[in-house]
N, C-alpha and C. Protein backbone atom coordinates (compact mmCIF):
# COMPACT_ATOMS: atom_id res chain seq x y z
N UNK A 1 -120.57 -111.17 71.51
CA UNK A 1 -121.82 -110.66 72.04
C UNK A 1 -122.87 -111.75 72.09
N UNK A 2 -123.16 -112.49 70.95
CA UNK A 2 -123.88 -113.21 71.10
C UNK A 2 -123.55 -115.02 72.34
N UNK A 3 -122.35 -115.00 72.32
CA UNK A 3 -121.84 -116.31 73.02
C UNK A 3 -122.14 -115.47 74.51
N UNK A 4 -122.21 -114.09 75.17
CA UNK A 4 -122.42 -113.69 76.44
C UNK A 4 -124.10 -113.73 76.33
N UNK A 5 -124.96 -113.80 75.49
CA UNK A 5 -126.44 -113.70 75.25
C UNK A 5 -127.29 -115.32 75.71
N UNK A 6 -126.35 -116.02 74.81
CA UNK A 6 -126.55 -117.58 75.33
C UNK A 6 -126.05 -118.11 76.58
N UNK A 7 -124.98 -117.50 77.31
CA UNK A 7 -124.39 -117.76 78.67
C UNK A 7 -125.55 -117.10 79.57
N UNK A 8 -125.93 -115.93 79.33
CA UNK A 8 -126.86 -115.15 80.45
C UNK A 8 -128.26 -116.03 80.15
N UNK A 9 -128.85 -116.54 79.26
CA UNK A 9 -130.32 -117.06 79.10
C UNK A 9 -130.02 -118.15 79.68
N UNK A 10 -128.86 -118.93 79.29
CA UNK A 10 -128.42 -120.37 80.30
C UNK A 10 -128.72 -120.33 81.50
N UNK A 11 -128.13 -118.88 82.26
CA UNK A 11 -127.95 -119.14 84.04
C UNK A 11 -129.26 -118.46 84.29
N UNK A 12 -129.86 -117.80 83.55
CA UNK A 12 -131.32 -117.34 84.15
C UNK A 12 -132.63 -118.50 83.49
N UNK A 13 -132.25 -119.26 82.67
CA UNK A 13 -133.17 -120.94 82.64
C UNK A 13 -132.92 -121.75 83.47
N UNK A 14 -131.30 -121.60 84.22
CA UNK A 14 -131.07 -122.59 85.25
C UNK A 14 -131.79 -121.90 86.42
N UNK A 15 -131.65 -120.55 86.83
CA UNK A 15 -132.61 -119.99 88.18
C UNK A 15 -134.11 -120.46 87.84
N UNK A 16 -134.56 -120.13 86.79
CA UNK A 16 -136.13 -120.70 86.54
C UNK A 16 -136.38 -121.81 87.04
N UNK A 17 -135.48 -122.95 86.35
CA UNK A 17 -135.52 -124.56 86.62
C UNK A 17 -135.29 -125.01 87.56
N UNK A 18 -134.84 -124.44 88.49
CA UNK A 18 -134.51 -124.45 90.29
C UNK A 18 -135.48 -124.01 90.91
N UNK A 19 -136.64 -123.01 90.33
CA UNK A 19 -138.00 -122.56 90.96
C UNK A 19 -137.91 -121.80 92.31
N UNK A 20 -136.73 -120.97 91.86
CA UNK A 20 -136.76 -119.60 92.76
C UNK A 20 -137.91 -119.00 92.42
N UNK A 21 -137.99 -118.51 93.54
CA UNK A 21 -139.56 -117.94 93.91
C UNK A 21 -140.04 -117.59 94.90
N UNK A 22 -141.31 -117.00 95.41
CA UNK A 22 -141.91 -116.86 96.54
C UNK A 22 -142.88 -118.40 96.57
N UNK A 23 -143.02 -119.32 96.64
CA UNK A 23 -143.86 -120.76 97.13
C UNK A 23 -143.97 -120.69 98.22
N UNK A 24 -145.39 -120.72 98.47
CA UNK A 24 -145.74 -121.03 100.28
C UNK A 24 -145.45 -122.59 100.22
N UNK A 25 -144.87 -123.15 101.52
CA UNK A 25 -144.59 -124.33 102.04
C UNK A 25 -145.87 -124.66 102.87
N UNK A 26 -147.30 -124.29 102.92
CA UNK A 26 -147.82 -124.50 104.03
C UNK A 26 -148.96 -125.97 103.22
N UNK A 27 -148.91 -125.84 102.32
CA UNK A 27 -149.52 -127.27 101.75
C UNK A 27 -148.54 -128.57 101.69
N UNK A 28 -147.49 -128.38 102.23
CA UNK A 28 -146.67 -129.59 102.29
C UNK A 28 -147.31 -131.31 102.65
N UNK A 29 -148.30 -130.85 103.21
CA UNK A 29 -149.08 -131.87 103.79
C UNK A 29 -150.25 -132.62 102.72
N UNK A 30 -150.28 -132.06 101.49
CA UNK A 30 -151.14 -132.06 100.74
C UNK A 30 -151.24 -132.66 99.54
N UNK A 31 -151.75 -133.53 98.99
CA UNK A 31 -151.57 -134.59 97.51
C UNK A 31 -151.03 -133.93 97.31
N UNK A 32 -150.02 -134.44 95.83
CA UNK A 32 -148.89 -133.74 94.76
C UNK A 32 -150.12 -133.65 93.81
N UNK A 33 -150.85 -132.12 92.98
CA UNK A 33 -151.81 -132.32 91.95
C UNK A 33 -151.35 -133.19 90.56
N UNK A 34 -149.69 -132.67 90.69
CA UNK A 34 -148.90 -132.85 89.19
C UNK A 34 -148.81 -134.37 88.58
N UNK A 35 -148.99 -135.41 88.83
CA UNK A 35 -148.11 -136.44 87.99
C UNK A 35 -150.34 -136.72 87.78
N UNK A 36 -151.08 -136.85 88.90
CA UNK A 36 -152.93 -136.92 88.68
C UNK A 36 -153.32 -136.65 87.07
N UNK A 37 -153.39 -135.52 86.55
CA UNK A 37 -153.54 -134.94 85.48
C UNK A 37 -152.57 -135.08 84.68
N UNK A 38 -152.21 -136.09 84.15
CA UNK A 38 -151.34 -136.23 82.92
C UNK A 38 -151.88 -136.94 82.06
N UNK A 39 -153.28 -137.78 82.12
CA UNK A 39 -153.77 -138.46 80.91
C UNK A 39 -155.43 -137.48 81.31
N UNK A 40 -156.01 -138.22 80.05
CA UNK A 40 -157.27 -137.61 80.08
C UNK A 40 -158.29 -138.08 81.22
N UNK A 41 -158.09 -139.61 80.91
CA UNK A 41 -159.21 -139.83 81.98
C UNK A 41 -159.17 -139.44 83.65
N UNK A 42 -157.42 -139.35 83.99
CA UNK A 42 -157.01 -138.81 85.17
C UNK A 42 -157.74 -137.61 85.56
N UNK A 43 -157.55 -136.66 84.34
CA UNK A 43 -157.68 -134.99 84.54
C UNK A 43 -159.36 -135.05 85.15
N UNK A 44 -160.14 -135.73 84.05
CA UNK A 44 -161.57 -135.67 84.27
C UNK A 44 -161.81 -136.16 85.72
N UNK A 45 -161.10 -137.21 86.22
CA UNK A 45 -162.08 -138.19 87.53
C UNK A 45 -160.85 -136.71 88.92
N UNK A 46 -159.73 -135.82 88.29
CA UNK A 46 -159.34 -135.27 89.40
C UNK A 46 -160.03 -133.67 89.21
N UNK A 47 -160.87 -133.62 87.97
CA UNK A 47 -161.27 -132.50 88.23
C UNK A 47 -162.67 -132.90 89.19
N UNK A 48 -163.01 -133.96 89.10
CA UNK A 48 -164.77 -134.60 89.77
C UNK A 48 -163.98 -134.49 90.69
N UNK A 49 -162.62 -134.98 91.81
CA UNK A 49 -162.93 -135.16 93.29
C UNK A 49 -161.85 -133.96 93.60
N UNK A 50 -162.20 -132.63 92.74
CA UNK A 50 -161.12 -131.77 93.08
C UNK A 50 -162.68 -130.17 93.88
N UNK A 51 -163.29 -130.73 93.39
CA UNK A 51 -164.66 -129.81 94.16
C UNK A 51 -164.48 -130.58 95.65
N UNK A 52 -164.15 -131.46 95.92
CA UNK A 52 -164.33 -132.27 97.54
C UNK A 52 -163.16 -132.01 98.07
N UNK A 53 -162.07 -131.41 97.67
CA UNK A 53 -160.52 -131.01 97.98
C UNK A 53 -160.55 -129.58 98.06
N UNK A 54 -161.89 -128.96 97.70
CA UNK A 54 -161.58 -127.21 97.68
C UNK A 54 -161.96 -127.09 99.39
N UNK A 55 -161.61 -125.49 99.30
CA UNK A 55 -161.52 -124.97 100.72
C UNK A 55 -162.89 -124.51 101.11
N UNK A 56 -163.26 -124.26 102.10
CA UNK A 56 -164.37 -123.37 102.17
C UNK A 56 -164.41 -121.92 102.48
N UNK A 57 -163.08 -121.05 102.43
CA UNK A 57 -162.68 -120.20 102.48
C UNK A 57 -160.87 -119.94 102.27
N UNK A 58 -160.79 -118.68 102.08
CA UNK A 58 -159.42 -118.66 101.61
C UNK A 58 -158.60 -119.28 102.25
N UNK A 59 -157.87 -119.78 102.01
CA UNK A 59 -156.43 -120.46 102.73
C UNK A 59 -154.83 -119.83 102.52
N UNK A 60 -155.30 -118.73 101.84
CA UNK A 60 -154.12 -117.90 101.35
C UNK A 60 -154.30 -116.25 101.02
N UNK A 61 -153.49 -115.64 101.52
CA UNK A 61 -153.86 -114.00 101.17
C UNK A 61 -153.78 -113.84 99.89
N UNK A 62 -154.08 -113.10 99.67
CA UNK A 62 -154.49 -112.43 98.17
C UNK A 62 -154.73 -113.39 97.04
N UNK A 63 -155.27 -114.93 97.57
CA UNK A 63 -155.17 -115.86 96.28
C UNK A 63 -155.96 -115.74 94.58
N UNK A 64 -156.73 -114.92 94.52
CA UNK A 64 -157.24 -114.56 93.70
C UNK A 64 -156.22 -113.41 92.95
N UNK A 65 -155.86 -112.22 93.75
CA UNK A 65 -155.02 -111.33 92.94
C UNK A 65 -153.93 -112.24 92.58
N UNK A 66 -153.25 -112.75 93.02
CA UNK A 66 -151.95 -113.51 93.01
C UNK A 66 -152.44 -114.18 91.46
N UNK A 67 -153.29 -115.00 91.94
CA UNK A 67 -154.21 -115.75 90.01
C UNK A 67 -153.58 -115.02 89.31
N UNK A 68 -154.25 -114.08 89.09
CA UNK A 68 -155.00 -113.24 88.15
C UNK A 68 -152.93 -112.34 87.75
N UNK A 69 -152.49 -112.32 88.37
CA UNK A 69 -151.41 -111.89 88.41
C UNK A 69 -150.25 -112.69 87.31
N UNK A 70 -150.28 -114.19 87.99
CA UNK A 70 -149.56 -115.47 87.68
C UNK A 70 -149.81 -115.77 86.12
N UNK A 71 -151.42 -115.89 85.59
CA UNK A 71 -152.08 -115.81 84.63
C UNK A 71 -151.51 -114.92 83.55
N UNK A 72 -151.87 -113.71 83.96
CA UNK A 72 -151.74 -112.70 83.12
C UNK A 72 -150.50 -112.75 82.75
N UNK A 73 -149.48 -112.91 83.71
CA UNK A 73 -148.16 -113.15 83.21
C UNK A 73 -147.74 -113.90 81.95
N UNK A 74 -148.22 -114.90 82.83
CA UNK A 74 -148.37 -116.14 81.80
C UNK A 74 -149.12 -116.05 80.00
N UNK A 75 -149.80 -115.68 80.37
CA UNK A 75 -150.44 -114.87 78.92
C UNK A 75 -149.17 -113.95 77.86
N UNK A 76 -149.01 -113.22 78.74
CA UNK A 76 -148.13 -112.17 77.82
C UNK A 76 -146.50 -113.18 77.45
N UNK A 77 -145.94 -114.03 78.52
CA UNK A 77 -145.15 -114.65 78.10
C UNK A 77 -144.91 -115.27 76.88
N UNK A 78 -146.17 -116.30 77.01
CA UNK A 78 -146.76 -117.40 75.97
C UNK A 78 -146.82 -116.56 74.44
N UNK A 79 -147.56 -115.76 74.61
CA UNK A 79 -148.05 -115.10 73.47
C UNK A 79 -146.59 -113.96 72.81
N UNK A 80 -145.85 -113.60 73.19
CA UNK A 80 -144.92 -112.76 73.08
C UNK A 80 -143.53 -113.82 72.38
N UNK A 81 -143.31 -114.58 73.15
CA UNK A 81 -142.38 -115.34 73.19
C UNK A 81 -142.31 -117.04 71.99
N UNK A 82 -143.68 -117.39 71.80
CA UNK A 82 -143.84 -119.01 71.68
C UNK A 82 -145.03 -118.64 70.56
N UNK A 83 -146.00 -118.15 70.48
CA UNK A 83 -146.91 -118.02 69.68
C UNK A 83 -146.94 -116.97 68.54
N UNK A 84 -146.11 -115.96 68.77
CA UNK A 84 -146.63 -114.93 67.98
C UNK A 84 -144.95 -115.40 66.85
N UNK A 85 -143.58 -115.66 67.76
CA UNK A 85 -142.72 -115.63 66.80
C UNK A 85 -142.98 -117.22 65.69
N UNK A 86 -143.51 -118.55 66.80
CA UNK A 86 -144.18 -119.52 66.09
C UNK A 86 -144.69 -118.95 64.83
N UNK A 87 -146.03 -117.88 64.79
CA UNK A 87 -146.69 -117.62 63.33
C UNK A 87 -145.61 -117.02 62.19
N UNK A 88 -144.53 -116.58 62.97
CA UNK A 88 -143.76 -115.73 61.70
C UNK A 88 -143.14 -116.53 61.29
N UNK A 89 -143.00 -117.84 61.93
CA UNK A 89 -141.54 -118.96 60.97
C UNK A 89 -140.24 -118.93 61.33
N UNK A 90 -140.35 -118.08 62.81
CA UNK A 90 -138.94 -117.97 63.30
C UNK A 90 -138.33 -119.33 64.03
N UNK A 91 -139.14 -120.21 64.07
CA UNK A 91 -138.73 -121.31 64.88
C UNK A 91 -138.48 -122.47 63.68
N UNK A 92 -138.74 -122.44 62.27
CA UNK A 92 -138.36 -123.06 61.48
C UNK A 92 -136.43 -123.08 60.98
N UNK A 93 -136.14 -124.29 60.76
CA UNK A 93 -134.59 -124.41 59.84
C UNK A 93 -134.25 -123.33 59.09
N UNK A 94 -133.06 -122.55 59.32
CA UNK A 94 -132.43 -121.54 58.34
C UNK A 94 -133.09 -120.39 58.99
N UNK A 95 -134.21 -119.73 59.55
CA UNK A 95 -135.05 -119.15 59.63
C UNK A 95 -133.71 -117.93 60.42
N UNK A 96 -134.00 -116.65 59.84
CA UNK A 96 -132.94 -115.38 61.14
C UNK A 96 -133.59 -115.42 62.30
N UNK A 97 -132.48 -115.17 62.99
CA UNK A 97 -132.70 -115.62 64.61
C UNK A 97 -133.58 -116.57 65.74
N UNK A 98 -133.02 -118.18 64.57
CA UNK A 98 -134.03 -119.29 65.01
C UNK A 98 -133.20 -119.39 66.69
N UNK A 99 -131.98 -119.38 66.67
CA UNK A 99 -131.13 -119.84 68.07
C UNK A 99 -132.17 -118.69 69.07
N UNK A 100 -131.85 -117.29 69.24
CA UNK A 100 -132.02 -117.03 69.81
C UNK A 100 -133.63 -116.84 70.21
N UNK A 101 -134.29 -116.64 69.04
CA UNK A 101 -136.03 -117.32 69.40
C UNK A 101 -135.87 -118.54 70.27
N UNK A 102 -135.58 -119.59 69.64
CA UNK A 102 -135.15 -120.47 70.71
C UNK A 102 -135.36 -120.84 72.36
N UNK A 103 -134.10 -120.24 72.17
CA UNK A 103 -133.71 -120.00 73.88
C UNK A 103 -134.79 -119.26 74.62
N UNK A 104 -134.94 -117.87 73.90
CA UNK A 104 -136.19 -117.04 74.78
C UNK A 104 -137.59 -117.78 74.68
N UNK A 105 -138.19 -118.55 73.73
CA UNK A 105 -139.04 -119.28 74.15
C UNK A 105 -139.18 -120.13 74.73
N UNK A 106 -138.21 -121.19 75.12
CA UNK A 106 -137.63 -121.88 76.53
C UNK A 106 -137.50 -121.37 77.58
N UNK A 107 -137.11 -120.06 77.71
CA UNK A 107 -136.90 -119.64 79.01
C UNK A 107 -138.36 -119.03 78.89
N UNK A 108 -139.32 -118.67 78.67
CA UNK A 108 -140.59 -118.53 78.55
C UNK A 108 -141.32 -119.35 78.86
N UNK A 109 -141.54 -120.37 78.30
CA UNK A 109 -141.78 -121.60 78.70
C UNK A 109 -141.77 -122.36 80.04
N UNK A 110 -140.30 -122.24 80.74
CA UNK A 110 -139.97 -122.72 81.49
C UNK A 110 -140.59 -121.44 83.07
N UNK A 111 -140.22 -120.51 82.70
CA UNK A 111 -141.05 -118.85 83.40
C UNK A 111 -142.56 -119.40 83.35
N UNK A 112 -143.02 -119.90 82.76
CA UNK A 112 -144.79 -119.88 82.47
C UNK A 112 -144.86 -121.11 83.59
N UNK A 113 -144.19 -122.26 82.91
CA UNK A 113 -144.75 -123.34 83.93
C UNK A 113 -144.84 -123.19 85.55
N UNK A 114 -143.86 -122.22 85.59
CA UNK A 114 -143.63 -121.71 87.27
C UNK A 114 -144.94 -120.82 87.68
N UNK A 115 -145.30 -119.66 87.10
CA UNK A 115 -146.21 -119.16 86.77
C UNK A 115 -147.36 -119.97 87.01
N UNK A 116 -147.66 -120.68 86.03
CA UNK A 116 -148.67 -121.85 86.29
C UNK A 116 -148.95 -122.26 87.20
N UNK A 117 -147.64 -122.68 87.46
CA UNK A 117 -147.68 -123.81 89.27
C UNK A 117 -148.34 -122.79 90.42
N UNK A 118 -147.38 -121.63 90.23
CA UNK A 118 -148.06 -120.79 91.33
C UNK A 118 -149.78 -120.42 91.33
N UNK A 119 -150.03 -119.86 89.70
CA UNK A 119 -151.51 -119.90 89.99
C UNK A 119 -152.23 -121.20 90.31
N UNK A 120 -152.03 -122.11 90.13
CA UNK A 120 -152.81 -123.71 90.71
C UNK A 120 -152.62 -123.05 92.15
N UNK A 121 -151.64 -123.21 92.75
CA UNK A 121 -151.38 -123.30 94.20
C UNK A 121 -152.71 -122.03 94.92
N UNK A 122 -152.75 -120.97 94.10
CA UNK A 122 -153.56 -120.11 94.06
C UNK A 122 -154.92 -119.99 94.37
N UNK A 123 -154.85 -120.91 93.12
CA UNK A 123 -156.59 -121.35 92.65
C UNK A 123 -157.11 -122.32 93.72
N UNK A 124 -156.10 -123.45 94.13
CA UNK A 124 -156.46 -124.39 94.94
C UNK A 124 -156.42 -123.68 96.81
N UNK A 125 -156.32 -122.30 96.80
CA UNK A 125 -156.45 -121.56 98.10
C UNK A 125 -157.57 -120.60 98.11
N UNK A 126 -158.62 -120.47 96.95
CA UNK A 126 -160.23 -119.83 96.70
C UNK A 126 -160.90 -120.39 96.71
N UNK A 127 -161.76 -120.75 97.03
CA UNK A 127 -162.91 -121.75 96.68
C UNK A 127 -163.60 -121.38 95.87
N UNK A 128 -163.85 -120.19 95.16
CA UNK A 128 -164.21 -119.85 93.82
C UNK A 128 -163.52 -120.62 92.48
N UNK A 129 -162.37 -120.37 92.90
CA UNK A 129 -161.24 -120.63 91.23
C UNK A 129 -160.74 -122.17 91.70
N UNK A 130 -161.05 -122.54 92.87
CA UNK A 130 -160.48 -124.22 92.94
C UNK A 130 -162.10 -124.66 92.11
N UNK A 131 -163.01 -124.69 92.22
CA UNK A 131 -164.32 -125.46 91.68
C UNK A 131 -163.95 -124.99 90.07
N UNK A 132 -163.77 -124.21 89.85
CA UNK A 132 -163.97 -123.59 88.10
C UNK A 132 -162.30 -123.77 87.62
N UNK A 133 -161.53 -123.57 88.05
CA UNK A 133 -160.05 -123.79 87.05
C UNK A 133 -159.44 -124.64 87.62
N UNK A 134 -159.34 -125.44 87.99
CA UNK A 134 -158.42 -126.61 88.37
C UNK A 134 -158.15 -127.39 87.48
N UNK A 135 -158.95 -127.55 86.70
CA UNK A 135 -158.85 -128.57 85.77
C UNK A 135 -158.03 -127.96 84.45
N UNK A 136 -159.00 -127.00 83.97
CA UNK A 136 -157.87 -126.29 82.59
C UNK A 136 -156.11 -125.89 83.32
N UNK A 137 -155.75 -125.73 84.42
CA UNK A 137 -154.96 -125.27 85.19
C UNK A 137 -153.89 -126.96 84.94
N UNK A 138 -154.56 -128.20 85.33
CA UNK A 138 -153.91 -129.27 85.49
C UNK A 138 -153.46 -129.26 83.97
N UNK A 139 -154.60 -129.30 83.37
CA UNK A 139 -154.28 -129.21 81.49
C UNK A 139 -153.12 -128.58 80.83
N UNK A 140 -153.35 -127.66 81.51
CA UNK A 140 -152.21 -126.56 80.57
C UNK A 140 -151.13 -126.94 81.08
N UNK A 141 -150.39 -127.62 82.30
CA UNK A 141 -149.17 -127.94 82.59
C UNK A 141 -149.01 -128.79 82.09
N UNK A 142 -150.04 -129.96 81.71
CA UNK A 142 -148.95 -130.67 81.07
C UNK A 142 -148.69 -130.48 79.11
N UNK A 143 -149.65 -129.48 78.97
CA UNK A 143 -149.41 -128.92 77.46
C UNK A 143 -148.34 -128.27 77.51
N UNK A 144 -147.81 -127.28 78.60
CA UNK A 144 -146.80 -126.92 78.45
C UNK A 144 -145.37 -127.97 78.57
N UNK A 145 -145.46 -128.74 79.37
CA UNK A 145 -144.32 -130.01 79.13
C UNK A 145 -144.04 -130.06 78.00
N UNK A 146 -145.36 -130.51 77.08
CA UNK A 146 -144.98 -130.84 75.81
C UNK A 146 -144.52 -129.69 74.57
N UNK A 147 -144.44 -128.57 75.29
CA UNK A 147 -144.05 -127.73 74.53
C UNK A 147 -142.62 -127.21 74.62
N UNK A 148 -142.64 -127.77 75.77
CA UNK A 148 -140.78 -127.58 76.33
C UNK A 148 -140.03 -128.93 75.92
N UNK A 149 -140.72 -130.15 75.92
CA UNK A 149 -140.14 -130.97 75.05
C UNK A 149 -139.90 -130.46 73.53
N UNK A 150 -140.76 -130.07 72.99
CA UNK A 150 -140.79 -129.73 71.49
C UNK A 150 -139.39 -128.58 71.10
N UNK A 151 -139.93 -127.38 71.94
CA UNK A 151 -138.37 -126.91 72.32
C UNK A 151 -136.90 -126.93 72.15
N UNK A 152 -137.45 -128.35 73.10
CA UNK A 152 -135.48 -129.40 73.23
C UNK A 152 -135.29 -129.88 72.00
N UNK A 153 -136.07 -130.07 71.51
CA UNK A 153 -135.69 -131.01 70.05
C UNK A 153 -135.28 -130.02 68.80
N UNK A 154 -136.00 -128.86 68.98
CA UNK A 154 -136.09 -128.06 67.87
C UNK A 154 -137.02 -127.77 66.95
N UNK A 155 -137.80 -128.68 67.21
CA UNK A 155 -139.28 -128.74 66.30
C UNK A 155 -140.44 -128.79 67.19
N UNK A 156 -141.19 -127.64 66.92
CA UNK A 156 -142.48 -126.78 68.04
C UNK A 156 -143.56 -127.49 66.51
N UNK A 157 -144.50 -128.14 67.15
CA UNK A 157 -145.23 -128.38 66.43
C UNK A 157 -146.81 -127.60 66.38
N UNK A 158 -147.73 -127.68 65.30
CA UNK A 158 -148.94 -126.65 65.77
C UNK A 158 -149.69 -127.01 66.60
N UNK A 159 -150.03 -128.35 66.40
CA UNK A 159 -150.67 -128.95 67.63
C UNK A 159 -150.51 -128.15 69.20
N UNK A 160 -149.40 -128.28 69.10
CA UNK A 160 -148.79 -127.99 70.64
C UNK A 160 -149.39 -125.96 71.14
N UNK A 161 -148.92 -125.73 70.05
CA UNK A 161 -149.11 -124.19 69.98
C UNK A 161 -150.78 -124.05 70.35
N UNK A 162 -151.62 -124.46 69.24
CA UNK A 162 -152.81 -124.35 69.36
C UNK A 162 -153.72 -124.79 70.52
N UNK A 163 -152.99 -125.72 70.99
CA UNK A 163 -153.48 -126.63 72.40
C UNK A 163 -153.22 -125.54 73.72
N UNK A 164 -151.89 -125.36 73.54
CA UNK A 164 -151.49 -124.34 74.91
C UNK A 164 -153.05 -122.80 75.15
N UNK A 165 -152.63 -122.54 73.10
CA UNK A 165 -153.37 -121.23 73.16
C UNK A 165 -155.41 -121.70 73.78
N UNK A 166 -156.05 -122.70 73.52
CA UNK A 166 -156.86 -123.30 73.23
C UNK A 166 -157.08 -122.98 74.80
N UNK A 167 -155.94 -123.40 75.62
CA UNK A 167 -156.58 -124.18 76.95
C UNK A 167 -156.13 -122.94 78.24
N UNK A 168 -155.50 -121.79 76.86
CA UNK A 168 -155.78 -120.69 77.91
C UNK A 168 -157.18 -119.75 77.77
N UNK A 169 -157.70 -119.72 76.70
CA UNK A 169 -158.60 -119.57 76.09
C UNK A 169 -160.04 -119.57 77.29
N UNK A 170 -159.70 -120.94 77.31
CA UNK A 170 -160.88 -121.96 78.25
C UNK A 170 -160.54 -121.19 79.42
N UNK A 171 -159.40 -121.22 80.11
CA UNK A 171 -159.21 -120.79 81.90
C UNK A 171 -159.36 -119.18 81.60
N UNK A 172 -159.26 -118.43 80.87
CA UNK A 172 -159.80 -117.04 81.04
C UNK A 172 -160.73 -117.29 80.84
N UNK A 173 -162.01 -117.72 80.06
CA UNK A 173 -163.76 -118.06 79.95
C UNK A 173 -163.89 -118.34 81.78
N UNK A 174 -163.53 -119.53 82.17
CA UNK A 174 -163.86 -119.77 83.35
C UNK A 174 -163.92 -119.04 84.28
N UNK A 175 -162.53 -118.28 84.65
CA UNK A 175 -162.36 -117.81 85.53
C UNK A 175 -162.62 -116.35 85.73
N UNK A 176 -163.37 -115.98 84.08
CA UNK A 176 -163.90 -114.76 84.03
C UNK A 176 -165.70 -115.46 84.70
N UNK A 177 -166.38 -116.27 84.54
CA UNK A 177 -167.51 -116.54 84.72
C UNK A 177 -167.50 -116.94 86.13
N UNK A 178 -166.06 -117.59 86.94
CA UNK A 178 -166.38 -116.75 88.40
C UNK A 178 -165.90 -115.63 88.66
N UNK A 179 -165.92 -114.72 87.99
CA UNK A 179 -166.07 -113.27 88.41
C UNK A 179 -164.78 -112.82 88.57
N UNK A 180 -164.00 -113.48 88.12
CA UNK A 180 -162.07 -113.18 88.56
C UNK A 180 -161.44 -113.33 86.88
N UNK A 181 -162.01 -111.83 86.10
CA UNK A 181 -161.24 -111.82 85.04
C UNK A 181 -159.93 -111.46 84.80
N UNK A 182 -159.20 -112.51 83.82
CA UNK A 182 -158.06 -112.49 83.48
C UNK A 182 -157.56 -111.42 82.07
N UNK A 183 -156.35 -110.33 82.42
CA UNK A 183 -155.93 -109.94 81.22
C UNK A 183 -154.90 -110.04 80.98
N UNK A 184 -154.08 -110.14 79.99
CA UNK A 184 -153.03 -110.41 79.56
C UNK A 184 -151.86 -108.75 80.63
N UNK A 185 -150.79 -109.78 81.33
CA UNK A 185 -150.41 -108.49 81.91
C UNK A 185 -148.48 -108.65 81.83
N UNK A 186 -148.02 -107.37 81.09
CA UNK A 186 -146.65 -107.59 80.73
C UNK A 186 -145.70 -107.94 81.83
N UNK A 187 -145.05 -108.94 81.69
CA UNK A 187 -143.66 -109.35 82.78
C UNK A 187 -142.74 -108.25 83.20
N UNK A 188 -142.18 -107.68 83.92
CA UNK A 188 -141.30 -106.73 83.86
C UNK A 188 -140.01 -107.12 83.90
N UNK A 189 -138.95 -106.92 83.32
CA UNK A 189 -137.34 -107.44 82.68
C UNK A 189 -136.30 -106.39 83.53
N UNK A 190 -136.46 -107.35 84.35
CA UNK A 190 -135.44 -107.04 85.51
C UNK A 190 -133.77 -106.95 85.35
């Protein structure tokens, strides 16, 4: 039972990691945001020329619900999966059911960053949520890298935890103060 548990989380981390999905192709034409925001001083000088890159109207249907959608997901993932079993010690040596915590917080992980990507793509199609979250948005992807590195190794450190939780923290403040509040909203397990 359990060797068919680790085979099924395998081929549904490999569909994640392939980034099946709905992605509009219509920004093809458009900087890559991802490798910009990987150090600090990057994030800061691409959140300054990321107000001169916003739209002046939507560029995408429903890009705000879609957010707020992607987000919320993302919330309940993070927190369900990576943070809450993190506080109990399930991700520590010897710990009952460190393997399979594990895996589901990887495939969480790996679910969020997609998540993520899509709300950027989102945010960067409002001109509301491109001026106010772009930046915590660039942030949190690459906190999450480092949390999927941590992951691979076996050792989730607090740093990492507290940073992810920290910098979602920040993009619900924001994106509640342009008027597009975020709530934590459950994934459905298809």
């Amino acid at each position: 039972m359990r060797n068919r548990l680790v085979v099924v989380l395998g081929l549904v981390l490999a569909l994640v990691l392939t980034g099946c999905g709905g992605g509009d192709s219509s920004n093809t034409g458009a900087t890559s945001p991802g490798p910009a925001v990987s150090s600090g001083s990057a994030s800061s000088s691409a959140s300054g020329s990321a107000a001169t890159d916003c739209p002046t109207e939507n560029t995408r249907s429903f890009a705000k619900t879609r957010f707020v959608a992607d987000i919320g997901g993302s919330l309940f993932l993070l927190n369900r999966y990576i943070v809450k079993p993190y506080q109990a010690g399930t991700f520590k040596k010897g710990a009952s059911g460190r393997t399979a915590a594990l895996i589901k917080a990887g495939l969480a992980a790996a679910a969020t960053a997609k998540l993520v990507s899509n709300a950027r793509e989102n945010a960067k199609a409002n001109p509301t949520l491109c001026k106010t979250v772009a930046g915590p948005l660039g942030q949190l992807t690459s906190s999450l890298n480092g949390v999927v590195d941590g992951l691979k190794s076996g050792s989730l450190d607090a740093g990492a935890i507290g940073g992810i939780s920290g910098l979602l923290g920040t993009l619900k403040q924001k994106s509640a103060d342009a008027g597009v509040p975020v709530q934590e909203q459950q994934v459905p397990l298809r």
